[in-house]
Protein backbone atom coordinates (compact mmCIF):
# COMPACT_ATOMS: atom_id res chain seq x y z
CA UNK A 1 0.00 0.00 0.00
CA UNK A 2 1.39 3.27 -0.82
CA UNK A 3 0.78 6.37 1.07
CA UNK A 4 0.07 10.03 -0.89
CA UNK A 5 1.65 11.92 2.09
CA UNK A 6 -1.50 13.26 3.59
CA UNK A 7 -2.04 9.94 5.52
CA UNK A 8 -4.34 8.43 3.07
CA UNK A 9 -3.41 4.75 1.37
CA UNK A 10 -4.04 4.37 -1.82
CA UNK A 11 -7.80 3.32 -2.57
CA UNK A 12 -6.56 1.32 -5.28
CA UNK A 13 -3.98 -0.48 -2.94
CA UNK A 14 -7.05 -1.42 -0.18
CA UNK A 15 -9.07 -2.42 -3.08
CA UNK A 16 -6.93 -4.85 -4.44
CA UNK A 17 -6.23 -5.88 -0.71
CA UNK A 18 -9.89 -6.34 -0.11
CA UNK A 19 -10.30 -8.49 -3.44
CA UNK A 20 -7.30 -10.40 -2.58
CA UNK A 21 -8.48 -11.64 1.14
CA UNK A 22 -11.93 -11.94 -0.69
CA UNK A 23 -10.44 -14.44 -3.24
CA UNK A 24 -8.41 -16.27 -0.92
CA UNK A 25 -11.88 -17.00 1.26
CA UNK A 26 -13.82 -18.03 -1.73
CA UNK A 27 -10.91 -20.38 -2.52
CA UNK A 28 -10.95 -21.80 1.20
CA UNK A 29 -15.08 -22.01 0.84
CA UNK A 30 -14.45 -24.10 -2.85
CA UNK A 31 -12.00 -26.53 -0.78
CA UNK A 32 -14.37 -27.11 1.46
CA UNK A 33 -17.49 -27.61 -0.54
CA UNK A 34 -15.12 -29.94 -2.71
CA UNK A 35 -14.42 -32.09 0.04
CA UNK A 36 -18.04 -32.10 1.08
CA UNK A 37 -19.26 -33.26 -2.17
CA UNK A 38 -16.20 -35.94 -2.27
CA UNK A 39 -17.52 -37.25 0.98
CA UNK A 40 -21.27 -37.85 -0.36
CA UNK A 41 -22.07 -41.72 -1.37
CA UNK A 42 -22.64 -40.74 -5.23
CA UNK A 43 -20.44 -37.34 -5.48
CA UNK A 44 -21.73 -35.05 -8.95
CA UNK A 45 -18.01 -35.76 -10.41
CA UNK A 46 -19.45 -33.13 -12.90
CA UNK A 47 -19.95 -30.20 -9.95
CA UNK A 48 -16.44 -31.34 -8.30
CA UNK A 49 -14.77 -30.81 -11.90
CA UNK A 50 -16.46 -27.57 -12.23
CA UNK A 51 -15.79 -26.55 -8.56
CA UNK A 52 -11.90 -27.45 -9.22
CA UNK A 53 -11.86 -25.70 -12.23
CA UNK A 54 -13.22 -22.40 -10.49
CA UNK A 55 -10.87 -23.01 -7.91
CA UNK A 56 -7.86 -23.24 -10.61
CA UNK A 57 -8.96 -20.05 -11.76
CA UNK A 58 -9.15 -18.33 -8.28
CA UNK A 59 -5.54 -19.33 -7.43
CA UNK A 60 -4.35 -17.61 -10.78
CA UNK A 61 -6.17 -14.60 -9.95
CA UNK A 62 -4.57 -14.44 -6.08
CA UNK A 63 -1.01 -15.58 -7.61
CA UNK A 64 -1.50 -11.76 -10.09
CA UNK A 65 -2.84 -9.83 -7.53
CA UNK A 66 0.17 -11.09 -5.01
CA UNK A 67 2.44 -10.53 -8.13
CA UNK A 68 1.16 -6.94 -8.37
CA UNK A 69 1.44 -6.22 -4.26
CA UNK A 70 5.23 -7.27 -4.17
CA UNK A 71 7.99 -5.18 -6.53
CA UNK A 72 10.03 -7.10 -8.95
CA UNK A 73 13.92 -6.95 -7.42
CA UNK A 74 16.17 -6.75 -10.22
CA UNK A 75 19.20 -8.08 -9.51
């Protein structure tokens, strides 16, 4: 988070912060309902495919945003 020198972060910075934690729940929540499914006598293999694939797809989004939040170190 970067600060504008009046004591204000940057919105932007809080935003992506915000969508980050929310991603990284959702991604907890698909785990979970995953394994729940899993555990049923006749799982839906075709939800748990399309649960793993939104789940895929969640982790690529966190790994960007984390990406963004941390500076490239050239070295």
């Amino acid at each position: 988070m970067t600060d504008d020198g009046s004591g204000h972060q940057d919105i932007d910075a809080v935003g992506s912060l915000a969508r980050l934690e929310a991603l990284k729940t959702e991604h907890r929540d698909l785990d979970a309902a995953i394994e729940a499914l899993r555990g049923m006598a006749a799982p839906d293999q075709l939800q748990v495919a399309r649960l793993k694939k939104r789940k895929l797809r969640l982790k690529d989004e966190i790994s960007k945003l984390e990406d963004m939040r941390v500076p490239d170190i050239i070295a």
